[in-house]
Structure formats: structure tokens, C-alpha cells
Protein backbone atom coordinates (compact mmCIF):
# COMPACT_ATOMS: atom_id res chain seq x y z
CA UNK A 1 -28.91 -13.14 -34.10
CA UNK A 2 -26.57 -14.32 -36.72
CA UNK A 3 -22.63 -14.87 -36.76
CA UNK A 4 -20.66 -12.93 -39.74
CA UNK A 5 -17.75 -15.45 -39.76
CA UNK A 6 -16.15 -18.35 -37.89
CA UNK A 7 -12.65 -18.93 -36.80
CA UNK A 8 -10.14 -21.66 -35.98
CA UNK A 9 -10.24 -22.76 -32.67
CA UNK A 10 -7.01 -22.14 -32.76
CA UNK A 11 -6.82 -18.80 -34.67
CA UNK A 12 -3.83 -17.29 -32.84
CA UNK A 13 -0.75 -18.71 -34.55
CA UNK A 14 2.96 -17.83 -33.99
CA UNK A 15 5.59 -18.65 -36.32
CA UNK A 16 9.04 -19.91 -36.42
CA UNK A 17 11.35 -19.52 -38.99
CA UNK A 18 14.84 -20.39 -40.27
CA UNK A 19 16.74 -17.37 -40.58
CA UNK A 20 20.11 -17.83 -39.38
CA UNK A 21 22.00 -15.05 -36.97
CA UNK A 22 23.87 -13.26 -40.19
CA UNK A 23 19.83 -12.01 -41.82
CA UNK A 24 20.65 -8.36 -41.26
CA UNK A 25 18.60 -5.15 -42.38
CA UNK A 26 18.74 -1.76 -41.98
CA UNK A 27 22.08 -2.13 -40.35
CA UNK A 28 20.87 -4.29 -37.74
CA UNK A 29 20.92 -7.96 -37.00
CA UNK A 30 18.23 -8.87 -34.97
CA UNK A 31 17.61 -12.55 -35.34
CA UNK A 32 20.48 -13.92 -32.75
CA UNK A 33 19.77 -17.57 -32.04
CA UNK A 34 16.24 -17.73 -32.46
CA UNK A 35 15.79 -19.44 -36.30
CA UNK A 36 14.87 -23.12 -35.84
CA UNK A 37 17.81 -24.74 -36.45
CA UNK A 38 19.54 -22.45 -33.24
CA UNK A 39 17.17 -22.02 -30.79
CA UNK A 40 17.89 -22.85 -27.22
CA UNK A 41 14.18 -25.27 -27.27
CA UNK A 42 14.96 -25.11 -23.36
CA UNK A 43 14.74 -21.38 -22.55
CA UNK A 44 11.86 -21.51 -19.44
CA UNK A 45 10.64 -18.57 -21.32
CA UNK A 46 10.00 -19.95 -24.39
CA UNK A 47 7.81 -23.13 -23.08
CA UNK A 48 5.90 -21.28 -20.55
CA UNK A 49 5.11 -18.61 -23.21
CA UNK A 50 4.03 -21.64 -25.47
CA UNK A 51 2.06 -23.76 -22.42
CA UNK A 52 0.28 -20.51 -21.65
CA UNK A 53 -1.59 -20.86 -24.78
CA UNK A 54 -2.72 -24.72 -24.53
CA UNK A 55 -3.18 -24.86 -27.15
CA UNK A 56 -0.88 -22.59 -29.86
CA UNK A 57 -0.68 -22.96 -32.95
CA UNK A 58 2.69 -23.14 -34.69
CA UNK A 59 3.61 -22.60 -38.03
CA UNK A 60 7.08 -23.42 -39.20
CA UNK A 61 8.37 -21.43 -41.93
CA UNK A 62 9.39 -18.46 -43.68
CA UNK A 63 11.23 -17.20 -46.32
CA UNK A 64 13.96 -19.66 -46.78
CA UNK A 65 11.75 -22.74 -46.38
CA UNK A 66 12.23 -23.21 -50.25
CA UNK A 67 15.91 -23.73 -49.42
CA UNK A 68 15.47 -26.33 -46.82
CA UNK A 69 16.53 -29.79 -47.81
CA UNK A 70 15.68 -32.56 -45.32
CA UNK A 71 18.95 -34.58 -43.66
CA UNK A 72 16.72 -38.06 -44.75
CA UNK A 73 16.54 -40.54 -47.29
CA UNK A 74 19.14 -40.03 -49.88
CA UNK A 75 20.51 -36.81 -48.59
CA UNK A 76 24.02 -37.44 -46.95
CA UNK A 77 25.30 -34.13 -46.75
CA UNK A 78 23.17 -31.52 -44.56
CA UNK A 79 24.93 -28.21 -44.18
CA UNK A 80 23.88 -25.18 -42.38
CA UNK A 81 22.26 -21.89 -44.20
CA UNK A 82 25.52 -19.78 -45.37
CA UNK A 83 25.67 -16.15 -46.85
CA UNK A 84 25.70 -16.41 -50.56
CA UNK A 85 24.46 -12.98 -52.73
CA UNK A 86 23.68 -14.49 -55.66
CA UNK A 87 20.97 -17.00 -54.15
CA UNK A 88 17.47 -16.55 -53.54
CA UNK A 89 16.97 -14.48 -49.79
CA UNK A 90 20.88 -13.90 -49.96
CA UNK A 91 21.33 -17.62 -48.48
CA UNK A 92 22.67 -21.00 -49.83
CA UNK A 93 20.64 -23.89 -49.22
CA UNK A 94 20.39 -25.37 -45.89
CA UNK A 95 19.25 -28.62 -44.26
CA UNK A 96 17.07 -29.98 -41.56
CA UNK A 97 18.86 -32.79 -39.66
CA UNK A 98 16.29 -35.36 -38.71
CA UNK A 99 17.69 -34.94 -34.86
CA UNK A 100 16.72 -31.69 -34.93
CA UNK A 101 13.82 -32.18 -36.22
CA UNK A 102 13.05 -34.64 -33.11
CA UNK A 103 14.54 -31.81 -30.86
CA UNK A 104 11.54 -29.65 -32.17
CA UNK A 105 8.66 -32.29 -32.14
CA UNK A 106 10.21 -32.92 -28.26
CA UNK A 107 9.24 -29.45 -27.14
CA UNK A 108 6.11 -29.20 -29.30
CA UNK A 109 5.29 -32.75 -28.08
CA UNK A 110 5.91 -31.34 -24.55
CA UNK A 111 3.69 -28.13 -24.78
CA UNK A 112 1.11 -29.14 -26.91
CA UNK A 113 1.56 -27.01 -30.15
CA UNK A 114 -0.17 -27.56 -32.79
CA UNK A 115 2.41 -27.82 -35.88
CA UNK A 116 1.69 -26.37 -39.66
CA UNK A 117 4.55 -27.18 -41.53
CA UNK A 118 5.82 -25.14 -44.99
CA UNK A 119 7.46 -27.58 -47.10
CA UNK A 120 10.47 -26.88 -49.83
CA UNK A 121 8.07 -26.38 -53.08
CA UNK A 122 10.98 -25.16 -55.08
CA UNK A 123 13.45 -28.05 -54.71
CA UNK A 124 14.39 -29.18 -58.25
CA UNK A 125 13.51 -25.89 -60.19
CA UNK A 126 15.05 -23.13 -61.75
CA UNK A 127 14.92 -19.15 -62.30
CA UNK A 128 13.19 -18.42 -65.34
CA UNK A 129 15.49 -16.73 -67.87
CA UNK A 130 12.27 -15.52 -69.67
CA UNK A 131 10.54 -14.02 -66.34
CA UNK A 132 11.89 -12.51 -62.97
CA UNK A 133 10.28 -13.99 -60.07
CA UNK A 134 9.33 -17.22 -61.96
CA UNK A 135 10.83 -20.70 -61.49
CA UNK A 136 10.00 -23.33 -63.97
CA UNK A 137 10.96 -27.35 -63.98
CA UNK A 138 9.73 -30.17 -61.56
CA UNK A 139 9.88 -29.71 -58.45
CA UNK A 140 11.66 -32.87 -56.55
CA UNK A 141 9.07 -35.21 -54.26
CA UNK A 142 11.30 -37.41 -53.38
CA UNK A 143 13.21 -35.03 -50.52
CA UNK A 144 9.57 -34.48 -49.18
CA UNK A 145 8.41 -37.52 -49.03
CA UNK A 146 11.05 -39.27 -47.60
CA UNK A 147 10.60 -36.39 -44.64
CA UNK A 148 7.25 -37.00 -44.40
CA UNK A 149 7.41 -40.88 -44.16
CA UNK A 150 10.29 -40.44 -41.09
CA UNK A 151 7.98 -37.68 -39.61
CA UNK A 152 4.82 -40.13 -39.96
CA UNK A 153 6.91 -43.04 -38.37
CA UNK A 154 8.32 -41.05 -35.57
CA UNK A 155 4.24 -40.81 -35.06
CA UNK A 156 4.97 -36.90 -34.81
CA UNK A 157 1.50 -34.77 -35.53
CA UNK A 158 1.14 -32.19 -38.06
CA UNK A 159 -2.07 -30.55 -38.18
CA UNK A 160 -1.14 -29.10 -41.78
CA UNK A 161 1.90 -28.99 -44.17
CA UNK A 162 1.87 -25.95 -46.88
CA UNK A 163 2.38 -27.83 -50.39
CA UNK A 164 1.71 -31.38 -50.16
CA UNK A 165 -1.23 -33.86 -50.06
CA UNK A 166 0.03 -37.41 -49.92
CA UNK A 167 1.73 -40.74 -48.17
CA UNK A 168 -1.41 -40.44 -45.22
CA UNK A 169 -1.31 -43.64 -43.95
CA UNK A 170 -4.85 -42.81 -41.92
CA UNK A 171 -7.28 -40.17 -43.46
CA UNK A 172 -8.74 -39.11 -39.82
CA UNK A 173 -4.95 -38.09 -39.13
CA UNK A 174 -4.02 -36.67 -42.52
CA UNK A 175 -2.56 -33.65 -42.41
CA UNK A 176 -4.51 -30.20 -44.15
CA UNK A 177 -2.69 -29.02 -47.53
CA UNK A 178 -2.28 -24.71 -47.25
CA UNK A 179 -1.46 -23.15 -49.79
CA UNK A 180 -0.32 -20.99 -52.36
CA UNK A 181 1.77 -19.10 -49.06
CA UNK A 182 2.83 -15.40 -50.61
CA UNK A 183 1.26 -11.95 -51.19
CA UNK A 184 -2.45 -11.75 -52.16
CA UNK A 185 -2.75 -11.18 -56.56
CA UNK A 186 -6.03 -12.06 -57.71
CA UNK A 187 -5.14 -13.58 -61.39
CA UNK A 188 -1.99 -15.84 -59.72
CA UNK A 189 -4.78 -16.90 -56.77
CA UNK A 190 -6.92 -17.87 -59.48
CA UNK A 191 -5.04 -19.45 -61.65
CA UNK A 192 -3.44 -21.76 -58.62
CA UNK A 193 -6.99 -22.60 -57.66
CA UNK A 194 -8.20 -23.32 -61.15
CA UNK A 195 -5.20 -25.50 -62.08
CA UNK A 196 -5.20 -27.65 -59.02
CA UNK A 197 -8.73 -28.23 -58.84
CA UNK A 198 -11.27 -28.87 -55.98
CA UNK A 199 -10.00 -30.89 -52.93
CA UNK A 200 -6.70 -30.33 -53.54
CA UNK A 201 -6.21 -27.16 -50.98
CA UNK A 202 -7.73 -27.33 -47.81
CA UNK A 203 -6.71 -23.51 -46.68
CA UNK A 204 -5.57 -20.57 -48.59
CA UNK A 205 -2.95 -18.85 -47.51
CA UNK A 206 -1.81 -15.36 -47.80
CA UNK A 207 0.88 -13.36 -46.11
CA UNK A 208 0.33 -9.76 -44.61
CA UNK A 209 3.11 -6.96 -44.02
CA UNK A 210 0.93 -4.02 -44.66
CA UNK A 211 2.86 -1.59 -42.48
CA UNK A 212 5.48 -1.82 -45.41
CA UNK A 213 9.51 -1.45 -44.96
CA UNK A 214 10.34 -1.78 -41.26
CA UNK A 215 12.61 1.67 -41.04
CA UNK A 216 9.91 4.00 -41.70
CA UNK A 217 9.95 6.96 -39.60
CA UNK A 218 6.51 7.36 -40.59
CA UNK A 219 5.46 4.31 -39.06
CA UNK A 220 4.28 5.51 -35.78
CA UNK A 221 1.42 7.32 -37.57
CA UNK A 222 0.18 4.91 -39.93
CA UNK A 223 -0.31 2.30 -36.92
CA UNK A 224 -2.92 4.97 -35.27
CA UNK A 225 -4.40 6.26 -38.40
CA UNK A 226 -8.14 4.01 -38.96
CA UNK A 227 -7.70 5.10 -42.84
CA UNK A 228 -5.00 3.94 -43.10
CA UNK A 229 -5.30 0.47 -41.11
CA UNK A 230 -8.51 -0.05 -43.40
CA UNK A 231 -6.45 -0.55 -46.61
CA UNK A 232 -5.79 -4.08 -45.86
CA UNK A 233 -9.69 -4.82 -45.62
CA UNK A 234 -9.27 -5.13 -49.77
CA UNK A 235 -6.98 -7.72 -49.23
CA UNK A 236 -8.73 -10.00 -47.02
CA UNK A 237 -12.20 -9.07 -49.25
CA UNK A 238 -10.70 -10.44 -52.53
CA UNK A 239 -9.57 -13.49 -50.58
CA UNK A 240 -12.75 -14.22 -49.19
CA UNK A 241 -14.48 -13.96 -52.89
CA UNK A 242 -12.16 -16.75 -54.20
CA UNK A 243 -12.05 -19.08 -50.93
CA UNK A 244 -15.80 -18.77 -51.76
CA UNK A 245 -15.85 -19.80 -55.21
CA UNK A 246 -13.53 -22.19 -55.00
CA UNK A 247 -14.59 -23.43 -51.67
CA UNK A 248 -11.65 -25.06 -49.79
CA UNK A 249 -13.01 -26.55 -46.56
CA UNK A 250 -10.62 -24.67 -44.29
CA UNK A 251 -11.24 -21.34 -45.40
CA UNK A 252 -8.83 -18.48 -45.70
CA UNK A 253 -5.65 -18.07 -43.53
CA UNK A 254 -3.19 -15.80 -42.82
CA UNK A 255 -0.10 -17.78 -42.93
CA UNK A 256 2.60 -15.07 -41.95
CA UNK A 257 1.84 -12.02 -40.64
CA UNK A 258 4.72 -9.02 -39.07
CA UNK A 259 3.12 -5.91 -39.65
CA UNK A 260 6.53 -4.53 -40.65
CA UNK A 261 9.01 -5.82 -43.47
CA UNK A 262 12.40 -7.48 -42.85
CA UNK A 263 12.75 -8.38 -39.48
CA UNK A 264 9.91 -5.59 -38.48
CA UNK A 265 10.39 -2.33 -36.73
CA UNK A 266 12.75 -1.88 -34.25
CA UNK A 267 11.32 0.80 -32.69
CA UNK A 268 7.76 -0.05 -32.42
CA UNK A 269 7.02 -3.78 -32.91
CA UNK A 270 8.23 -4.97 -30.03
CA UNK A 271 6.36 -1.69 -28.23
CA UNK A 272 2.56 -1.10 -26.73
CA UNK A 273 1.75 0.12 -30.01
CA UNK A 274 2.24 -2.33 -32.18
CA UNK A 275 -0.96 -3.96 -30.47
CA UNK A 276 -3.03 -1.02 -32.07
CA UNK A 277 -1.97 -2.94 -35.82
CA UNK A 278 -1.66 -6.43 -34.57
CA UNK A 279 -5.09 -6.80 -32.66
CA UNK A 280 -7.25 -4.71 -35.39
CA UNK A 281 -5.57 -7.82 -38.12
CA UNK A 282 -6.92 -10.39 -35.70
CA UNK A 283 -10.49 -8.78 -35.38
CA UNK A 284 -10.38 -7.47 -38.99
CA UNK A 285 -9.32 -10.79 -40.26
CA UNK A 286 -11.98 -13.08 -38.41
CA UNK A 287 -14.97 -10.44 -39.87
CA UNK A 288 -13.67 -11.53 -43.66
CA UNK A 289 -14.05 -15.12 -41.88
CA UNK A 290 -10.15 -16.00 -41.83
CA UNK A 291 -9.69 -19.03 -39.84
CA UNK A 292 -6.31 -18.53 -38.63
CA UNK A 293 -3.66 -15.70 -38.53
CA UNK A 294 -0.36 -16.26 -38.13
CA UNK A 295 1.91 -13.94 -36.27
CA UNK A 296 5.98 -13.49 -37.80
CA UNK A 297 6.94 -14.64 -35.49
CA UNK A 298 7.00 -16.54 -31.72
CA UNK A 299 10.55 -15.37 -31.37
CA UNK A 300 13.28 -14.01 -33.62
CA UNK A 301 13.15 -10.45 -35.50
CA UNK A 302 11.86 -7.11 -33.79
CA UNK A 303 8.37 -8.43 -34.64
CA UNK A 304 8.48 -11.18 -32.09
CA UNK A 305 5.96 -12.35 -29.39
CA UNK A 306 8.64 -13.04 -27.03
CA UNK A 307 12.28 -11.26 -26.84
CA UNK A 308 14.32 -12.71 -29.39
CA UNK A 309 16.91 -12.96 -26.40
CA UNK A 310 15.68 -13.18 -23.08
CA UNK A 311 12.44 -14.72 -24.18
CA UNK A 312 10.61 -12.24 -21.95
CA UNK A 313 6.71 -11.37 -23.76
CA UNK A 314 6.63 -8.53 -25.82
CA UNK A 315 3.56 -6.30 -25.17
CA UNK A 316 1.55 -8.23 -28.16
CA UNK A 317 2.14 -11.79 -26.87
CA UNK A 318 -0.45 -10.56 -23.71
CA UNK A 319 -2.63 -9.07 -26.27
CA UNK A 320 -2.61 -12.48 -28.48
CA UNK A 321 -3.05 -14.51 -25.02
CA UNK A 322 -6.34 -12.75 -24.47
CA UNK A 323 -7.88 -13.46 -27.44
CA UNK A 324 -6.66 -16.79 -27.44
CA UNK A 325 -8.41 -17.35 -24.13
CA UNK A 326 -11.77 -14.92 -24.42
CA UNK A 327 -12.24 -14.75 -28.01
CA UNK A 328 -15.14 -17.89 -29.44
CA UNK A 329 -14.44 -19.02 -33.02
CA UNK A 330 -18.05 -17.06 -33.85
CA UNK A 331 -17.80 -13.84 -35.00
CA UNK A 332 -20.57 -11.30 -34.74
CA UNK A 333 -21.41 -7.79 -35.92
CA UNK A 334 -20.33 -5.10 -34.62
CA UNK A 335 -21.34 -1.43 -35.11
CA UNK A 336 -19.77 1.80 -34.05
CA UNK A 337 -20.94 4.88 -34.82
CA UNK A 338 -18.93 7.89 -32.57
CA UNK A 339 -15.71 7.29 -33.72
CA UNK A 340 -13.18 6.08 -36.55
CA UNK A 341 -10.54 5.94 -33.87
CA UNK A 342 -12.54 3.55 -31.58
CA UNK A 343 -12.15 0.13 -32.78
CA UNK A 344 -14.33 -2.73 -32.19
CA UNK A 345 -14.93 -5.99 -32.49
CA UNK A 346 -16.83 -9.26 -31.31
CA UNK A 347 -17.45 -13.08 -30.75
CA UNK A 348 -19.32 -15.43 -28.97
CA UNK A 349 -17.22 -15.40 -25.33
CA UNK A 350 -14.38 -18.53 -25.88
CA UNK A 351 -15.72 -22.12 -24.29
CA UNK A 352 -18.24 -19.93 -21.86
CA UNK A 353 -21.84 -18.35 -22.21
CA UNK A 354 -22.20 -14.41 -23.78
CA UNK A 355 -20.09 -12.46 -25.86
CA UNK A 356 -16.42 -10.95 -25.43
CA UNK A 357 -15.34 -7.91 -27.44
CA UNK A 358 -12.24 -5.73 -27.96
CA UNK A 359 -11.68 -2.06 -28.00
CA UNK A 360 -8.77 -0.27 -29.72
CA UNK A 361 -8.58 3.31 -28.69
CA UNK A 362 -6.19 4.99 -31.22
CA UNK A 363 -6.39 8.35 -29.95
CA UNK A 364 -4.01 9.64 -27.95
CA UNK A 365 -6.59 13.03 -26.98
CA UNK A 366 -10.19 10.98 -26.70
CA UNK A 367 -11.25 8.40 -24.38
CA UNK A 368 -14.77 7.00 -24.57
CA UNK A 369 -17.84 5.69 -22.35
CA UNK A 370 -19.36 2.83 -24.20
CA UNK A 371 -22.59 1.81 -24.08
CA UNK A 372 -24.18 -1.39 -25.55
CA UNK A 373 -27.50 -1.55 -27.31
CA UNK A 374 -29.58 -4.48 -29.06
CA UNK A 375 -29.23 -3.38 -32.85
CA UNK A 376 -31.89 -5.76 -34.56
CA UNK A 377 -31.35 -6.21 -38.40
CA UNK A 378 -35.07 -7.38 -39.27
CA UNK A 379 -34.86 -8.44 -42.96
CA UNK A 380 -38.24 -7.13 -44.50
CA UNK A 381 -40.07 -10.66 -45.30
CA UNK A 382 -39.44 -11.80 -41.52
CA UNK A 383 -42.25 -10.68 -38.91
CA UNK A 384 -40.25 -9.51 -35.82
CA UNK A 385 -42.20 -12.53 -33.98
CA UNK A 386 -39.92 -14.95 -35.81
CA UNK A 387 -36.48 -13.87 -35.25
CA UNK A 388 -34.89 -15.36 -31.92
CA UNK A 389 -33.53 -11.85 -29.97
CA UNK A 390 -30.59 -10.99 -28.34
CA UNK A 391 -31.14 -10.03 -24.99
CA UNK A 392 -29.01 -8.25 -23.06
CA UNK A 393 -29.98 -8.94 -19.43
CA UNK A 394 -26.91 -6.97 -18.04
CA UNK A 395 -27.68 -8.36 -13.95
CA UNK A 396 -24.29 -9.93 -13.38
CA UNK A 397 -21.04 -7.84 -13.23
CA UNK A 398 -18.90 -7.93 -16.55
CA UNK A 399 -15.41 -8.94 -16.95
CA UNK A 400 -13.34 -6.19 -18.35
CA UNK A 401 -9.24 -6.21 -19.36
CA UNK A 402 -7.75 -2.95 -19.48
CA UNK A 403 -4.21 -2.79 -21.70
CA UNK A 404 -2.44 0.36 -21.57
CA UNK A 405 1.23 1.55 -21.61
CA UNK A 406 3.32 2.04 -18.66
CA UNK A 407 3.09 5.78 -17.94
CA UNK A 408 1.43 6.13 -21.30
CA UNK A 409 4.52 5.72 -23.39
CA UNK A 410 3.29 3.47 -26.33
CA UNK A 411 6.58 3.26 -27.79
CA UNK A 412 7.37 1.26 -24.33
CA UNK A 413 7.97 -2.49 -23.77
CA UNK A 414 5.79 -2.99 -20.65
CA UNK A 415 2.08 -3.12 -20.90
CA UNK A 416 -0.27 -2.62 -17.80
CA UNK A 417 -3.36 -4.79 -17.52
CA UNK A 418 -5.68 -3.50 -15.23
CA UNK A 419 -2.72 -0.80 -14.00
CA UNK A 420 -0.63 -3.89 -13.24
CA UNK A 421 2.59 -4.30 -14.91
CA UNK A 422 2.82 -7.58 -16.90
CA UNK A 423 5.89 -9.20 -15.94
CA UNK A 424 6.74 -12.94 -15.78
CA UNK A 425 7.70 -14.35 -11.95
CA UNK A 426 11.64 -15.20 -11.70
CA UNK A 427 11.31 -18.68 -12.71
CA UNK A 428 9.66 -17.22 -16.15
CA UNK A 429 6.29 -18.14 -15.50
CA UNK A 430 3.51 -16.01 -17.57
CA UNK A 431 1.57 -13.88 -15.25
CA UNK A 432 -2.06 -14.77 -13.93
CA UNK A 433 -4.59 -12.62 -16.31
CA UNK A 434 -7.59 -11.71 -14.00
CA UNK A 435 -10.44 -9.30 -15.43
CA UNK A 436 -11.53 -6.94 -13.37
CA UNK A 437 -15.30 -7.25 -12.28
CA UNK A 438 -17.73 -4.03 -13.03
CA UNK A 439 -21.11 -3.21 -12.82
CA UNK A 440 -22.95 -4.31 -15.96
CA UNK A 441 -24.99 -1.14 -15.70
CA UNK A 442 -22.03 1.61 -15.95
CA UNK A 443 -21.02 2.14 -19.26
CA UNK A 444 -17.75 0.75 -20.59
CA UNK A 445 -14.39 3.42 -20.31
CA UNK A 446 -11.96 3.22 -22.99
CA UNK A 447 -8.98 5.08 -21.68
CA UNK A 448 -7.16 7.09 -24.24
CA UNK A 449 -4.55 4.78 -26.46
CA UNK A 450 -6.21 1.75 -24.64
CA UNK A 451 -6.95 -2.19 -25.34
CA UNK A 452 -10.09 -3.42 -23.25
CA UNK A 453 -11.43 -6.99 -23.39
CA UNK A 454 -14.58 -7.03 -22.36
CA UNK A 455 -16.69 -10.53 -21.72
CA UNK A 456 -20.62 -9.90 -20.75
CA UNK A 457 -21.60 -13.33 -19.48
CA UNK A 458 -25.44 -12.62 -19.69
CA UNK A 459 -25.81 -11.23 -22.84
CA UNK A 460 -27.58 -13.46 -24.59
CA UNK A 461 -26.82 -13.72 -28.41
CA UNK A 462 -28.69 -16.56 -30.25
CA UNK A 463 -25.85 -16.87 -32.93
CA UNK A 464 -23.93 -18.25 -29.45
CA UNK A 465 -25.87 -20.65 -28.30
């Protein structure tokens, strides 16, 4: 009867970030030409995998975007990223020329992205000598503002920079302020809200990697283990409580998400079950009513949507697809009671009437018949007469999306929906997604280490209408 949270339209979000070909971990180097300032922007991959979305969400970012400098204004010289130990990340400074900077707005122009931008906060300031991790001094406007004032004149759109609030010629245009952009720490989240006041920060932004360092062998287990993938809830909870008292109007994001650390997992994020960790964040993260999530990253890294070289989808980008297109910004509640390895969530169905929810089947021994009932919360100073009830009419077929691994091998790189493989045409078009219809009175089966979608057109949920 009531919703438990509300999302972004546009809650899927993909990054890109700046890392240039020589970011190497665990002896492997698996960022090719895929940071912004390399990418080939006309790989057919890469803007049907974008289109597909219409809209996506794109943040631009990561961790060297307090080492960009922007090639406008007074800045002459703008050299690329190079290797340097001592500095921050491992990298010298780099620099955004402004032609590829229109390169970027072309193809984002041309797809219809919408852009969140993370802006240099550090330019200007120094280590600390007194505490690690701390830089003190003034940070340098000038560099951003000069960037923003060429962006604003090239009439480019950005829907929201991280870090700066300012130079918005038209307020129905201006752009959201995100921030404070790193790991959740209550005190630090605090403090940054307390100093800079009401209406300064219109979104709060955290970063998740809660798989931890991406060559654990252990990883495998931790993605299918429910106990485990309910640590993070903490997180998200204690973000909530201060996006609540300090009460930005955009609400809590995730800002950069990979599941695995540096670069993510070989092995497993570009695999089935990766989907298992990525699509619990994006159900877990709307209940704590997170507006957005960010996904490290579109392309580049193991952790990416799309093959960092061929451009080909991963099995997650289908998974993010389909709750980009069936997913409403509403979120509901959602009870299980059989299982810890059964996931589930659910909205209001995306831009249609009913509801659409997920499964995640982390077993690998049980599957599952599902079957929906009308749970009514009646509050104990409400006579039943007054509350407006769901109603679950269940006449018309439902629409259900079935992900599983080819020939049940999770750790493989081609997902089945509906038993067929997902594979893009020759031309690099993104394969047609159709549901397969079922009758609404057979219960729901959740194939062992499954994803289903399912969208019930004629249930009728009065948080929905």
C-alpha cells in the first residue's frame, strides 16, 4: 500500500574514468584504450550499448579526477597522465583538452547520456605533513570555472558536477552539486555536511567496493554467500540516517561502484556471477532509498559493462538493461521467508501499470516455486476499511525474464535469457529482450543460480498508482 523508497529515473549509471593503458594490478593491465582521454568514442559497440539504455546515465570520473587540469583559460600546457611513484594513484597530473572534451559531449550529445561530472577538488593543495591522507590549502577555482564557463557556452548539459555549485547562468538548467565522492565514515560525512551547510549538496555520494581486493581466490564464495552480501546493508543504513538529517534534495547516491578493488576481478566480474553481487547492490541500494548507483565502469577494467576491447556486453550490462527498462523509481516491500539464498526485490513496473520484481537464486543445489501473496501491514489505529488494498487479480499472463549461465558455468561470459544466448547481431546491435509470457496462476520457477524479472501487469499496488 505504501512505497519504502524512491529512485532516480535514471538509477542505472555507468562510469567512465581516466586511467590511462599503463594502471596495472595484480600483474595485469587491463584498462587498454578505454580511459576517457583514449577511447575509440566510435566503436558501434560502445553507442549501441549506450542508445540501448535511452536514457543512461554517465558519470565521469574516478580516481585520478583530482589530477585532471582542464586545457582552458590560462592553462597552455596540457599533457597526458604519465607514470610517476611518488604522486597520488602512481600518476602525474594530466589534462583535459577542450577538443576532447567536445569529442565526448559529441557522442553523449548523440546517444542521449545523461552526464555527472567529478571535478578536480584538490587542485591547489597539498599533503599534510601532520596527517596521511589529508590535504590542506585552497583549492584553485579558477581551473574549474574557466571549464565550466567553455562547457556552459558550448551549451553542453550536465545533469550534475561532484564539487561545485556556481557560474549557472539559468537556475532551471543548473547543474546538481554531489558530493563528498569516497568511502562511507560517519564523523568525516558529518562533519562535510555540517560545515557546508544546507543547500549546498544536492546528493551524497559514496563509493562501494565491498567484495574487497580483486585477486581473492575467495571471491567466488563471498558473491553467493547472503551473510556475507548483507554486510554492506550498514553502509547504505548510516547513509540514509545522515541524508535524512541533513536532508539534501537528491538523496543518497552511489557514485562508483565495482564490486572488486583495482580494476576488479578478472576472473569473475566480467562472468554470470558477478550479477549475483551487482543486481542484489541495485535492489539493496533502492530499499535504503539511494537514488542512483553507479557502476565502475561502462568500459575499461575487468569490472566493465562492456569488453574493455571488443566492446561486446558483459553478462551484467543485460542484467543492468533490465532494470533500467522494468524497474519504476518506487520501491516496495518485499518479504521472503523460505530462503536466505533467494533474493528478492520490488517496484512499481517502469512507465507501465503493476509491479516488476527480481529474483537472485544463489544456490547452486535449490531452485524454487514462488508464489505471491497480499501481505497487509495494518497499523493498529487504522480500521482495515480505510487502507486502499493491493489486489492481485492475477487474469492476464505475466512477463517473466529468465538469466542463467550458458551450460550453467557462472564463471562464463555468455548469459542466456529465456535459454537464448545474448549476443549482439554483426553490426553490434544489442539484442531484442522479449519476456516470456506465463500463466499468472502457476507459480513462479527460480532455476538454480538464476536471475528472473518478473512484471505482473494486473497486480494492483496502490503505492503505484
Amino acid at each position: 500500500a505504501t512505497s519504502i523508497g524512491e529512485t532516480d529515473d535514471n538509477f542505472v549509471c555507468a562510469t567512465l574514468d581516466w586511467w590511462p593503458i599503463e594502471k596495472c594490478n595484480y600483474n595485469q593491465c587491463p584498462w587498454g584504450k578505454a580511459g576517457l582521454l583514449n577511447l575509440d568514442l566510435k566503436k558501434k559497440g560502445l553507442i549501441n550499448g549506450i542508445k540501448a539504455f535511452n536514457p543512461l546515465r554517465i558519470k565521469v570520473g574516478g580516481s585520478l579526477q583530482d589530477q585532471v587540469v582542464y586545457g582552458v583559460g590560462g592553462i597552455k600546457n596540457c599533457p597526458n597522465f604519465m607514470k610517476n611513484e611518488d604522486s597520488l594513484f602512481g600518476f602525474s597530473q594530466g589534462c583535459l583538452p577542450m577538443e576532447r572534451w567536445d569529442e565526448l559531449n559529441k557522442i553523449f550529445n548523440q546517444t542521449g547520456v545523461k552526464v555527472t561530472f567529478g571535478l578536480n577538488a584538490l587542485l591547489g593543495r597539498n599533503r599534510s605533513q601532520i596527517e596521511k591522507g589529508l590535504w590542506v590549502g585552497d583549492w584553485k577555482s579558477q581551473n574549474a570555472r574557466d571549464f565550466l564557463k567553455y562547457t556552459i557556452s558550448k551549451g553542453y548539459k550536465v545533469d550534475s558536477y561532484e564539487f561545485v555549485k556556481e557560474l549557472h547562468p539559468d537556475p532551471k538548467t543548473q547543474p546538481k552539486v554531489l558530493g563528498p565522492s569516497g568511502y562511507y565514515d560517519e564523523k568525516w560525512f558529518n562533519s562535510f555536511l555540517e560545515v557546508s551547510g544546507h543547500d549546498v549538496v544536492d546528493g551524497v555520494t559514496h563509493h562501494i567496493y565491498n567484495l574487497g581486493p580483486g585477486d581473492d581466490p575467495n571471491m567466488i564464495t563471498k558473491i553467493q554467500d547472503p551473510s556475507y552480501l548483507n554486510q554492506v546493508a550498514q553502509t547504505y543504513k548510516g547513509v540514509l540516517t545522515i541524508v535524512n538529517k541533513f536532508k539534501p534534495q537528491s538523496g543518497a547516491w552511489v557514485s562508483e561502484s565495482g564490486g572488486a578493488l583495482h580494476g576488479g576481478a578478472k576472473d569473475l566480474s566480467p562472468t554470470f556471477a558477478d550479477g549475483f553481487w551487482y543486481l542484489d547492490q541495485l535492489g539493496m541500494a533502492s530499499t535504503y532509498n539511494h537514488k542512483v548507483f553507479c557502476r565502475q565502469t561502462l568500459i575499461g577494467g575487468n569490472y566493465a559493462l562492456l569488453n574493455t576491447t571488443t566492446s561486446i556486453p558483459n553478462p551484467d550490462y543485460y542484467g543492468a538493461l533490465l532494470w533500467h527498462r522494468l524497474m519504476g523509481s518506487t520501491v516496495l516491500a518485499v518479504t521472503q521467508e523460505s530462503n536466505p539464498n533467494l533474493r528478492v526485490y520490488a517496484h512499481c513496473a517502469k512507465k507501465k501499470p503493476g509491479i516488476s520484481i527480481i529474483f537472485i537464486n544463489l544456490s547452486k543445489d535449490s531452485s524454487f516455486n514462488v508464489t505471491l501473496s497480499n501481505y497487509e501491514h495494518q497499523s493498529r489505529n487504522s480500521r482495515s476499511t480505510d487502507v486502499a488494498k493491493p489486489e492481485f487479480r492475477g487474469s492476464k499472463d505475466r512477463e517473466e525474464y529468465h538469466l542463467a549461465a550458458l551450460a550453467g558455468n557462472i564463471q562464463g561470459q555468455i548469459v542466456l535469457l529465456n535459454d537464448v544466448p545474448m549476443v549482439p547481431t554483426e553490426t553490434f546491435d544489442i539484442p531484442t529482450m522479449e519476456p516470456k509470457l506465463v500463466n499468472a496462476s502457476t507459480p513462479i520457477s527460480i532455476a538454480t543460480h538464476s536471475i528472473v524479472y518478473v512484471t505482473i501487469r494486473d497486480f494492483q499496488a496502490p503505492a503505484c498508482a
